[in-house]
C-alpha atoms as a PDB file:
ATOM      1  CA  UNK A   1      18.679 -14.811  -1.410  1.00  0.00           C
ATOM      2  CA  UNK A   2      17.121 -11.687  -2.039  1.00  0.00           C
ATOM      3  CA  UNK A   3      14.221  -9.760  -1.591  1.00  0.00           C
ATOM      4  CA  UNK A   4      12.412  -7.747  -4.151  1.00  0.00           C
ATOM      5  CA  UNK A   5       9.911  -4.930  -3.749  1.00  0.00           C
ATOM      6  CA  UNK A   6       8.282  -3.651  -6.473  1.00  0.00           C
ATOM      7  CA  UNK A   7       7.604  -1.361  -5.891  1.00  0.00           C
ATOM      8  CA  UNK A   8       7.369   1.540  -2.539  1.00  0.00           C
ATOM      9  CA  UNK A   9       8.381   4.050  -5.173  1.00  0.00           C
ATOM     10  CA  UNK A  10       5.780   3.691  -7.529  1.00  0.00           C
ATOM     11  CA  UNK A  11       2.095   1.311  -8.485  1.00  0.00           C
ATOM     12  CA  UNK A  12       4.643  -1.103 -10.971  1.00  0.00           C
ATOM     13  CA  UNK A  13       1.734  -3.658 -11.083  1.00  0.00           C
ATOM     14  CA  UNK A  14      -1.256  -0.832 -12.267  1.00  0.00           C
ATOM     15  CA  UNK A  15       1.186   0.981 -14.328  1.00  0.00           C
ATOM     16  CA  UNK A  16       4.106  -0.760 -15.918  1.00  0.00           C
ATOM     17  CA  UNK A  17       3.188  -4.183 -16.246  1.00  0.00           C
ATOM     18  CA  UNK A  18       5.917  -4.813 -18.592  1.00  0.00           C
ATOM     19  CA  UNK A  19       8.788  -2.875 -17.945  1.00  0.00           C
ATOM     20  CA  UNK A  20       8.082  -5.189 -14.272  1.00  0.00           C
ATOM     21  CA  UNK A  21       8.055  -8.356 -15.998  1.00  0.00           C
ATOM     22  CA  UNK A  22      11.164  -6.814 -17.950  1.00  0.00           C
ATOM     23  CA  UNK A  23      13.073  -5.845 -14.588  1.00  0.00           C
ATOM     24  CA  UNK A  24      12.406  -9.329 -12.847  1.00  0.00           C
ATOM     25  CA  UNK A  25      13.926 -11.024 -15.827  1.00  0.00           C
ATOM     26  CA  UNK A  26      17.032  -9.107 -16.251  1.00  0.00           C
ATOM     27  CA  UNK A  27      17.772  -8.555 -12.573  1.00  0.00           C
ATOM     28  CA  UNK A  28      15.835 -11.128 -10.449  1.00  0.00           C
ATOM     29  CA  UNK A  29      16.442 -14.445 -11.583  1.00  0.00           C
ATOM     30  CA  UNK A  30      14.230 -16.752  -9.463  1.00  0.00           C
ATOM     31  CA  UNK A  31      17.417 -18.911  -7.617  1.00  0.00           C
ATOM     32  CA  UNK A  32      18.903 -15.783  -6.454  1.00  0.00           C
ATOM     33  CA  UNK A  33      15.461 -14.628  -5.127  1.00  0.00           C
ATOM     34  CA  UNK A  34      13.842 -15.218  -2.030  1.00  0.00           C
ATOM     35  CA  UNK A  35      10.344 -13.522  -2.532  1.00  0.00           C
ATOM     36  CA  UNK A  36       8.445 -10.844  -4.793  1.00  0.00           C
ATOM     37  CA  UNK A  37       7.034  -8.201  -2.842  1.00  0.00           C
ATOM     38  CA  UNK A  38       4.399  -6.334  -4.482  1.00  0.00           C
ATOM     39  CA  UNK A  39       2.951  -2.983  -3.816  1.00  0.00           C
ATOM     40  CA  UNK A  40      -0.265  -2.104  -5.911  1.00  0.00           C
ATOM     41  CA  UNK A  41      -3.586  -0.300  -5.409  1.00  0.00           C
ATOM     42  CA  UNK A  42      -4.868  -2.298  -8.466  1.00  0.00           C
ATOM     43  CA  UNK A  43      -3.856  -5.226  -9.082  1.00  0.00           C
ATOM     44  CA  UNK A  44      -5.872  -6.358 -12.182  1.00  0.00           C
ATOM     45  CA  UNK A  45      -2.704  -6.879 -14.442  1.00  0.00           C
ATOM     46  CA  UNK A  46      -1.820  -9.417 -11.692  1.00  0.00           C
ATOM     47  CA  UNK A  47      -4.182 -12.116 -13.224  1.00  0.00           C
ATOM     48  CA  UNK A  48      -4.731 -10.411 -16.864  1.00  0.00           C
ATOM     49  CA  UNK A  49      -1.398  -9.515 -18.264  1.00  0.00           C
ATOM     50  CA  UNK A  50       0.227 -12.697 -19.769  1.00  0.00           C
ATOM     51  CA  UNK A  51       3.894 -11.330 -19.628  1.00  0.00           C
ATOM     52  CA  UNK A  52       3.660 -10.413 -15.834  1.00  0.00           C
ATOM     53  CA  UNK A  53       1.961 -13.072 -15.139  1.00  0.00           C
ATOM     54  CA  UNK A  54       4.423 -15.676 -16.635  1.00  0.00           C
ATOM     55  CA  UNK A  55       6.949 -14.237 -15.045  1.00  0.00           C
ATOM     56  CA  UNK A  56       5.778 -14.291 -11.267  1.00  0.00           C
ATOM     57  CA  UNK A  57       4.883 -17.421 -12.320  1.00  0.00           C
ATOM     58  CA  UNK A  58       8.692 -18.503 -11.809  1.00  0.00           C
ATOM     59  CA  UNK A  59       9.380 -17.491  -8.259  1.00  0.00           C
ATOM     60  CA  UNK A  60       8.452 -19.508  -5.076  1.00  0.00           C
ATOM     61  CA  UNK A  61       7.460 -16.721  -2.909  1.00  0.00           C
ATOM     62  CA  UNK A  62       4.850 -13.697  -3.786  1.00  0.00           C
ATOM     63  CA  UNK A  63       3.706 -11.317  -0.903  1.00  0.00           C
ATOM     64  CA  UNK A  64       1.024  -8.358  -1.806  1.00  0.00           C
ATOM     65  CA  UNK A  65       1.021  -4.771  -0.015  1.00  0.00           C
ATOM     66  CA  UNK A  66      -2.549  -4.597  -1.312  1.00  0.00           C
ATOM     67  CA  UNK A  67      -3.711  -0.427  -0.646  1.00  0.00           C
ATOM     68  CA  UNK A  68      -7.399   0.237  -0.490  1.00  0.00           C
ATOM     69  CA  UNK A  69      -7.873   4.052   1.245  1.00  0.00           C
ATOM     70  CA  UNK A  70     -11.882   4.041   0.367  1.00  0.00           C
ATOM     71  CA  UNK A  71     -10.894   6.916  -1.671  1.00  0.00           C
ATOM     72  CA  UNK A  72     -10.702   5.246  -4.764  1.00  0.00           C
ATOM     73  CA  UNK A  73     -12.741   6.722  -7.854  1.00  0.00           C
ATOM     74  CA  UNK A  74     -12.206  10.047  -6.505  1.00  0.00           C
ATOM     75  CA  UNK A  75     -10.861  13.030  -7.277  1.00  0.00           C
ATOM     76  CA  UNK A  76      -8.204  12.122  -4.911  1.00  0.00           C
ATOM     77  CA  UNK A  77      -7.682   8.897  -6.380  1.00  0.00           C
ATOM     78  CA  UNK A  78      -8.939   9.213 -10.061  1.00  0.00           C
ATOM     79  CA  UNK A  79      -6.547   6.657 -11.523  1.00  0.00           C
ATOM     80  CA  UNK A  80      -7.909   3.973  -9.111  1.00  0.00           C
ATOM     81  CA  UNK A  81     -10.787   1.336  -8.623  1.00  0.00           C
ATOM     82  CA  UNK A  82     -13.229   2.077  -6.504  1.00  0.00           C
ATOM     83  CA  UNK A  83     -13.624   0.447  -2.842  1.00  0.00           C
ATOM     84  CA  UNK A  84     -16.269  -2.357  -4.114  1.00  0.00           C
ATOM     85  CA  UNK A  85     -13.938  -3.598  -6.955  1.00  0.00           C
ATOM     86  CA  UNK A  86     -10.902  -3.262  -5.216  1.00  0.00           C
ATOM     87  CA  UNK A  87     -12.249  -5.187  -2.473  1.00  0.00           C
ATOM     88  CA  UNK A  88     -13.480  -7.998  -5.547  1.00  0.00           C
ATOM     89  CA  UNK A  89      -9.784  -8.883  -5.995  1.00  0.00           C
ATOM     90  CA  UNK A  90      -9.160 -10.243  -2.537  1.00  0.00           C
ATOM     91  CA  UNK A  91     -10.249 -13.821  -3.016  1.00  0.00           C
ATOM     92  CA  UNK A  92      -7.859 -13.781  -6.178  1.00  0.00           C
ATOM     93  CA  UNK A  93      -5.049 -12.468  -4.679  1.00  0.00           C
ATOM     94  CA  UNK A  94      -5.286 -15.062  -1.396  1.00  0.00           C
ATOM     95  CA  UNK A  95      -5.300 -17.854  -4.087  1.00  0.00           C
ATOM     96  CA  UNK A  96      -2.235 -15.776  -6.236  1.00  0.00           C
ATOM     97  CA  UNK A  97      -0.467 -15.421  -3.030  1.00  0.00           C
ATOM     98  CA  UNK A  98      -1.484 -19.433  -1.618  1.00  0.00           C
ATOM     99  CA  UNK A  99      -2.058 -17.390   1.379  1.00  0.00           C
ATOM    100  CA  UNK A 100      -3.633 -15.126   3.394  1.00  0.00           C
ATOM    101  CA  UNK A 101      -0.750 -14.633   4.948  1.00  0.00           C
ATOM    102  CA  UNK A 102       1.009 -13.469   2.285  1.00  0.00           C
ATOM    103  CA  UNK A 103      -1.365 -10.495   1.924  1.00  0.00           C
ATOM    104  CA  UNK A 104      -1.138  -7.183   3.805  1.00  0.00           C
ATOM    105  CA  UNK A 105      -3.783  -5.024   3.312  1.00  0.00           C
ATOM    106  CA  UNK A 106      -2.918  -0.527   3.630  1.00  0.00           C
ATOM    107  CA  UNK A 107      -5.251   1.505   4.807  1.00  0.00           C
ATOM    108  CA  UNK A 108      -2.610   3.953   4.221  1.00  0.00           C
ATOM    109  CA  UNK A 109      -2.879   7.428   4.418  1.00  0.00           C
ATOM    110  CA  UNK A 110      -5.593   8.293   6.597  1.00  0.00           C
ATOM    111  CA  UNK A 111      -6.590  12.112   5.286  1.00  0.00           C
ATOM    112  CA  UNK A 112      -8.796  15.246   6.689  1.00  0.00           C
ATOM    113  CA  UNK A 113      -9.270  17.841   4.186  1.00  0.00           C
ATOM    114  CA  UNK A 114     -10.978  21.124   3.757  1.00  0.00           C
ATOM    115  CA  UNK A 115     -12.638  20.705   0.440  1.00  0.00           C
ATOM    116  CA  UNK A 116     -13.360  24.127  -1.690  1.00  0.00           C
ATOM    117  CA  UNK A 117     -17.030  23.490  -0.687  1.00  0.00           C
ATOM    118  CA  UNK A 118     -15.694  24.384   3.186  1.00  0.00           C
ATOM    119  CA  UNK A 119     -16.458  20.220   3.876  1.00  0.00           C
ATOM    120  CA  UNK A 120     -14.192  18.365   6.349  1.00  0.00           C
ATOM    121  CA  UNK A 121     -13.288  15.231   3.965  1.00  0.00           C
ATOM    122  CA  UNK A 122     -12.160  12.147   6.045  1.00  0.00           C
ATOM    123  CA  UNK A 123     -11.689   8.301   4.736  1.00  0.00           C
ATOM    124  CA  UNK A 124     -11.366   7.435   8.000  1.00  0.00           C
ATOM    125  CA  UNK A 125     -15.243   5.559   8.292  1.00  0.00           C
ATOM    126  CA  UNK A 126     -14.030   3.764   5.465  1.00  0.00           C
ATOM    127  CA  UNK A 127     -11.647   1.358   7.576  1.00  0.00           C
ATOM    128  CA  UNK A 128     -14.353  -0.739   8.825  1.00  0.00           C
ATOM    129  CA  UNK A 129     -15.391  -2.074   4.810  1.00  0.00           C
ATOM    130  CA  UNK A 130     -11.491  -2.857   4.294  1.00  0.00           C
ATOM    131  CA  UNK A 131     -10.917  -4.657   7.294  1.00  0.00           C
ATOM    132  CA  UNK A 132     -14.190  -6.851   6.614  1.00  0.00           C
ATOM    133  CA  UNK A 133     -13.468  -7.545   3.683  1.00  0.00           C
ATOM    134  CA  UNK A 134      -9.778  -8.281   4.599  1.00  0.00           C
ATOM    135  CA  UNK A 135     -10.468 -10.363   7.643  1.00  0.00           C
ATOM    136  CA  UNK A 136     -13.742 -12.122   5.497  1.00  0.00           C
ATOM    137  CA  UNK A 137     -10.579 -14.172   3.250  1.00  0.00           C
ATOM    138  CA  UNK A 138      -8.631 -14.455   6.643  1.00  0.00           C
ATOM    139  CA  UNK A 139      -6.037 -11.182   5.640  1.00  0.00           C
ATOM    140  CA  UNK A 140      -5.895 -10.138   9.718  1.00  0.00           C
ATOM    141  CA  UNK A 141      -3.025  -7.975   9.056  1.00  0.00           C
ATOM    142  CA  UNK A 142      -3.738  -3.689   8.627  1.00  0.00           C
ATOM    143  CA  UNK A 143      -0.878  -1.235   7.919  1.00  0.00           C
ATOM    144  CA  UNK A 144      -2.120   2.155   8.208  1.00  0.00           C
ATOM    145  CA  UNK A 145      -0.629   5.326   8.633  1.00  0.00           C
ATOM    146  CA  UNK A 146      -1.640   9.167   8.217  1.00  0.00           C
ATOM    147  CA  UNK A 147      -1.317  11.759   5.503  1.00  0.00           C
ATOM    148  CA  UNK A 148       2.623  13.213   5.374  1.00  0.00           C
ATOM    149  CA  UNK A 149       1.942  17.035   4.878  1.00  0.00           C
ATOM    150  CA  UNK A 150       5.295  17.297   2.494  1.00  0.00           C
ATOM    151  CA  UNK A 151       5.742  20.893   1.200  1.00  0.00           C
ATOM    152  CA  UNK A 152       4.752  19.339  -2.758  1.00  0.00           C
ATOM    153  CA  UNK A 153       1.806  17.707  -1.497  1.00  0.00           C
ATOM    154  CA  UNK A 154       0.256  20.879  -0.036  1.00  0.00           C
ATOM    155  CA  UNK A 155       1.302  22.680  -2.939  1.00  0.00           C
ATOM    156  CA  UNK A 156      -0.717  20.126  -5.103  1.00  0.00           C
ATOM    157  CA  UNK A 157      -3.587  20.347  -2.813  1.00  0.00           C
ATOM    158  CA  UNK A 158      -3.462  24.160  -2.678  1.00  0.00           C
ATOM    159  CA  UNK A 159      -3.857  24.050  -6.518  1.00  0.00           C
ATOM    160  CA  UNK A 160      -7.249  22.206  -6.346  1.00  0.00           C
ATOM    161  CA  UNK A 161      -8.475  24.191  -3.323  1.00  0.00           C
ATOM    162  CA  UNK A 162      -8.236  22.076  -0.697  1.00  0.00           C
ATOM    163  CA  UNK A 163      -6.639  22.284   2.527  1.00  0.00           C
ATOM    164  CA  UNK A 164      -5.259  20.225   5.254  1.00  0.00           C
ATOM    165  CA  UNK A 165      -7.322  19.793   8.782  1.00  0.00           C
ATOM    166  CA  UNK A 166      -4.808  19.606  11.319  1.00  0.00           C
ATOM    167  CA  UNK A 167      -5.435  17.016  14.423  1.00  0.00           C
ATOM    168  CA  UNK A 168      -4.969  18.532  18.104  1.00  0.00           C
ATOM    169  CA  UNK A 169      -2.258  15.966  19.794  1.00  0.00           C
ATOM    170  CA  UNK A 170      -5.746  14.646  21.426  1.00  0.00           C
ATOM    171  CA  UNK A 171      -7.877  14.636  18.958  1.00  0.00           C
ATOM    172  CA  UNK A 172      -5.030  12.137  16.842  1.00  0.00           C
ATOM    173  CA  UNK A 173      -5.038   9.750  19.881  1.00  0.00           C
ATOM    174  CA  UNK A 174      -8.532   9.766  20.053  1.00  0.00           C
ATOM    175  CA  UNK A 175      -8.866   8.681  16.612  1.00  0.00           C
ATOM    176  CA  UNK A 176      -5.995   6.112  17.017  1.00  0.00           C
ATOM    177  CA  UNK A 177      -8.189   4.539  19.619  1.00  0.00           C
ATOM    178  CA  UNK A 178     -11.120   4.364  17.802  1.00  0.00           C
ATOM    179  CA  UNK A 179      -9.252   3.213  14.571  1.00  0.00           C
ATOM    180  CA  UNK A 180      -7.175  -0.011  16.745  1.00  0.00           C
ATOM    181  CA  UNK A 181     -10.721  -0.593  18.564  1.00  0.00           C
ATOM    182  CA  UNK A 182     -12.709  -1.509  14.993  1.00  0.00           C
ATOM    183  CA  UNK A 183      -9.747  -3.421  14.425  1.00  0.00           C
ATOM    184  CA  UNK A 184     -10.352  -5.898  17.123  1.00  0.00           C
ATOM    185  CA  UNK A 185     -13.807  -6.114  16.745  1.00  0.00           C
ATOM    186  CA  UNK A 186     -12.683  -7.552  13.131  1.00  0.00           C
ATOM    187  CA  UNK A 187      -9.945  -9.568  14.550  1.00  0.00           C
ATOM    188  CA  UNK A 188      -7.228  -7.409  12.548  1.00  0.00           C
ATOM    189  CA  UNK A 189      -4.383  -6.779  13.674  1.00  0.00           C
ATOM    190  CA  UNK A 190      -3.351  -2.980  13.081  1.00  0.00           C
ATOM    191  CA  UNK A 191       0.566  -1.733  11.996  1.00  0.00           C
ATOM    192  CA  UNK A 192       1.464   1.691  12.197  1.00  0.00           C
ATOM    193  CA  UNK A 193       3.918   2.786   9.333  1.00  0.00           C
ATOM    194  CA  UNK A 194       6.460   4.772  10.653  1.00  0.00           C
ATOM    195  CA  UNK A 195       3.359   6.303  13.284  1.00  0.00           C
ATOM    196  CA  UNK A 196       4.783   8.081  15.768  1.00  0.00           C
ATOM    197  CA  UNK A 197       4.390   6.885  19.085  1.00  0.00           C
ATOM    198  CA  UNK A 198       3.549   3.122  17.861  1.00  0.00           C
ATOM    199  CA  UNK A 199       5.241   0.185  18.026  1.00  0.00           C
ATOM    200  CA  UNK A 200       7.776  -0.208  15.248  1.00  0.00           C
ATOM    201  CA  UNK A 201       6.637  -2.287  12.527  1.00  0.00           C
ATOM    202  CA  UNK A 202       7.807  -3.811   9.610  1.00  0.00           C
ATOM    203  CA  UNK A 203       6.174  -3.723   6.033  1.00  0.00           C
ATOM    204  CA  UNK A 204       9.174  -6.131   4.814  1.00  0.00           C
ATOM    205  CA  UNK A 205       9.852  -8.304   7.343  1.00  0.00           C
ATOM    206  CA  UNK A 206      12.677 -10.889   6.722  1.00  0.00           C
ATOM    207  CA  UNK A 207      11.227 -12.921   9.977  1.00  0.00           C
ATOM    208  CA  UNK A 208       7.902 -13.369   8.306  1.00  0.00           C
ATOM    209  CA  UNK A 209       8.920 -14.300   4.764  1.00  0.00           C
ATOM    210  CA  UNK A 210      11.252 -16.848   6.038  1.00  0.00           C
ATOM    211  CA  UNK A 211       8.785 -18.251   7.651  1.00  0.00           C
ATOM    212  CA  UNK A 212       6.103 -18.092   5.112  1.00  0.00           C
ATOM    213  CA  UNK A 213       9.008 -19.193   2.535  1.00  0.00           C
ATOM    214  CA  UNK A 214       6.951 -22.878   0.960  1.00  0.00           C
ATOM    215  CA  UNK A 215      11.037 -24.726   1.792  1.00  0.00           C
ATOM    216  CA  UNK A 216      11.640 -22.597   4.712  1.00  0.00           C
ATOM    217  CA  UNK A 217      14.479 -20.640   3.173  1.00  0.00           C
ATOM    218  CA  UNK A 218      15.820 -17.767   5.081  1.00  0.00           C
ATOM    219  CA  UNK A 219      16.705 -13.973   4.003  1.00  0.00           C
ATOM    220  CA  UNK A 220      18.163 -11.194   5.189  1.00  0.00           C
ATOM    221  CA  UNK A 221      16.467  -9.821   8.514  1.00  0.00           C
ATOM    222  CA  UNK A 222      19.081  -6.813   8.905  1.00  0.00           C
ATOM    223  CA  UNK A 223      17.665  -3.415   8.919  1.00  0.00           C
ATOM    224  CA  UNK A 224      16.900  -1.758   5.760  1.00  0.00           C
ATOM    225  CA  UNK A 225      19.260   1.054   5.210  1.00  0.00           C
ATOM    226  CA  UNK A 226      17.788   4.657   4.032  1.00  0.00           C
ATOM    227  CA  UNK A 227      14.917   4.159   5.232  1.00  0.00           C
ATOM    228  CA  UNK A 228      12.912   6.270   8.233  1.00  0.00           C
ATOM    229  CA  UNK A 229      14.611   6.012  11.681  1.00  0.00           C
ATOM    230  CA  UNK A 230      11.137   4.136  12.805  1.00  0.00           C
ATOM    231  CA  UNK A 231      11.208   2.279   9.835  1.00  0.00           C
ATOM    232  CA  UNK A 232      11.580  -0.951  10.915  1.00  0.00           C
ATOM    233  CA  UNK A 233      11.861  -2.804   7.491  1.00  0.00           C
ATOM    234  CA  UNK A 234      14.244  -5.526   6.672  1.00  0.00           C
ATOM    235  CA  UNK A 235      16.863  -5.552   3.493  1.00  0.00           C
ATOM    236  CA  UNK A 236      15.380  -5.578   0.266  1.00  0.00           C
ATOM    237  CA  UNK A 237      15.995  -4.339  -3.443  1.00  0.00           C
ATOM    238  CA  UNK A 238      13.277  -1.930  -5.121  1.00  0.00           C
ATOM    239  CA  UNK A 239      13.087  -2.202  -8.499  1.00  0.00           C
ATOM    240  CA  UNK A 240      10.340   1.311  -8.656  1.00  0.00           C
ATOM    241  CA  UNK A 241      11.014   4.778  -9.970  1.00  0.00           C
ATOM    242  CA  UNK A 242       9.800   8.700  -9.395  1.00  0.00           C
ATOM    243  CA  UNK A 243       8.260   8.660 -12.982  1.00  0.00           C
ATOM    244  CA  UNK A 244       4.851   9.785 -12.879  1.00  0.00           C
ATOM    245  CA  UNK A 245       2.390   7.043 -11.577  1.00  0.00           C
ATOM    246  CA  UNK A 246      -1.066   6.665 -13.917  1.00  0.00           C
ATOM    247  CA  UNK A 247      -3.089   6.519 -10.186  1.00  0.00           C
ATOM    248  CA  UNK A 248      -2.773  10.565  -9.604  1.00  0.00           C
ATOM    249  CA  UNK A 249      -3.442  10.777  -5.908  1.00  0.00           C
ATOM    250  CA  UNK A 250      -3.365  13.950  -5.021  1.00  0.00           C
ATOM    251  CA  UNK A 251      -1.827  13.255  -1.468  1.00  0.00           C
ATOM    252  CA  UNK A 252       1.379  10.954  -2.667  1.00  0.00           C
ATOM    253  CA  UNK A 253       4.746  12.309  -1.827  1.00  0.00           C
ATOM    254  CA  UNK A 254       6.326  10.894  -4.697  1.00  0.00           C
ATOM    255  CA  UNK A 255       5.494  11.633  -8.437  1.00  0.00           C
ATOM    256  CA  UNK A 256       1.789  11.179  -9.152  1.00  0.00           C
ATOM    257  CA  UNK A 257       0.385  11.962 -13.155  1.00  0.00           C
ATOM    258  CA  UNK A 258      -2.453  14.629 -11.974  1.00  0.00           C
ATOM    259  CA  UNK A 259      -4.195  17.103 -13.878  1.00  0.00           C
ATOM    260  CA  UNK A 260      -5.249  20.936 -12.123  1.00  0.00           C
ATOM    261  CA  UNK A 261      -9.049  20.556 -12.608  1.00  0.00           C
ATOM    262  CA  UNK A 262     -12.389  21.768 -10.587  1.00  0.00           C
ATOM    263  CA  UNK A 263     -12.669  19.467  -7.524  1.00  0.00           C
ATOM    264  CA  UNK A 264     -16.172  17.137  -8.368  1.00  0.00           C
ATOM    265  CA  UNK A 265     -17.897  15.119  -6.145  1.00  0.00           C
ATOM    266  CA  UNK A 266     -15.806  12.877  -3.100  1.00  0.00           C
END
């Protein structure tokens, strides 16, 4: 049976609520599918859009990637809820889901940014909110990872003025430290994705979702193919696309909707 993401690619959930309820009924019938993975930095449509709803509805197995950065509201984020609503939807999605379990929060990318102001911008304070909020509803699992410089992305930020801060090899460990220590103190446990120098984790993992499966029904735990060499993901089909995501973040390496405007206020 197979696994679904929907999507890595692209926020399906935010922006195309139907085209994913669409997709799952053409291509996913629920016998030939082992869980839903779902990717989303909002995830309103989740409980308010009928058609979407219905239609996960059908399958035994949901699992969220939920994303909350702190960043939300922002110029860097201006398609997405802030931090205080995003957090809201936690209880919901735990009772969507049927379990904590089934929830893995992001805290994913970590950023440091030269605004045009000559301001260091970093999210990074705002871990300690997410993973209270995420341990508060018994979510104890953290992915995280840090900003991928890709030459598009620095063109984008170039465009608004800002630049990227670059971490001494120290100065990343040191942070690293500090980031897995307020982890433990909220008795999270913290995933690097694809983080250099970390263990090798797994944002689909066919070992968990068998195991969270409600009949115990196994799927594939073979290595995902084109994915990063420390990628250690298990086999899945995404449904998502490069079209231009409604969320605009100036920082994503795929296809964000963004407009060049006068950085405002982080």
């Amino acid at each position: 049976m197979r696994v679904i993401s929907a999507s890595r690619r692209i926020d399906l959930v935010a922006g195309f609520p139907d085209d994913l309820a669409r997709l799952l009924r053409e291509k996913c019938p629920p016998a030939e599918t082992h869980s839903v993975m779902l990717w989303t930095k909002s995830p309103a449509n989740l409980f308010g859009h009928a058609a979407l709803r219905e239609t996960l509805a059908g399958y035994e197995q949901l699992f969220v990637h939920y994303t909350v950065t702190g960043m939300g509201g922002t110029f860097l984020e201006p398609g997405v809820p802030d931090t205080p609503t995003a957090l809201g939807f936690l209880p919901a999605l735990v009772r969507l889901t049927g379990s904590p379990e089934r929830i893995r929060m992001r805290f994913d990318p970590i950023v440091h940014l030269r605004l045009p102001s000559g301001e260091h911008y970093t999210n990074f304070d705002s871990f300690d909110a997410v993973a209270k909020s995420a341990a508060d509803v018994g979510v104890l699992n953290v992915t995280t990872s840090w900003v991928a410089l890709y030459k598009k992305v620095l063109s984008r930020l170039a465009k608004h003025g800002i630049m990227p801060i670059s971490l001494s090899p120290a100065e990343w460990q040191a942070e690293a430290e500090r980031l897995q220590e307020r982890a433990r103190r909220h008795g999270i446990t913290l995933h690097g994705c694809c983080v250099p120098g970390w263990p090798r984790s797994r944002c689909i993992d066919g070992d968990l979702l068998t195991r969270l499966h409600p009949r115990g029904l196994a799927c594939s735990t073979a290595k995902a193919k084109g994915q990063r060499e420390i990628c250690g993901c298990t086999e899945s089909l995404d449904l998502g696309w490069y079209n231009p995501c409604p969320h605009g973040c100036l920082y994503c390496y795929g296809n964000p909707r963004t407009s060049i405007e006068t950085v405002g206020e982080v």
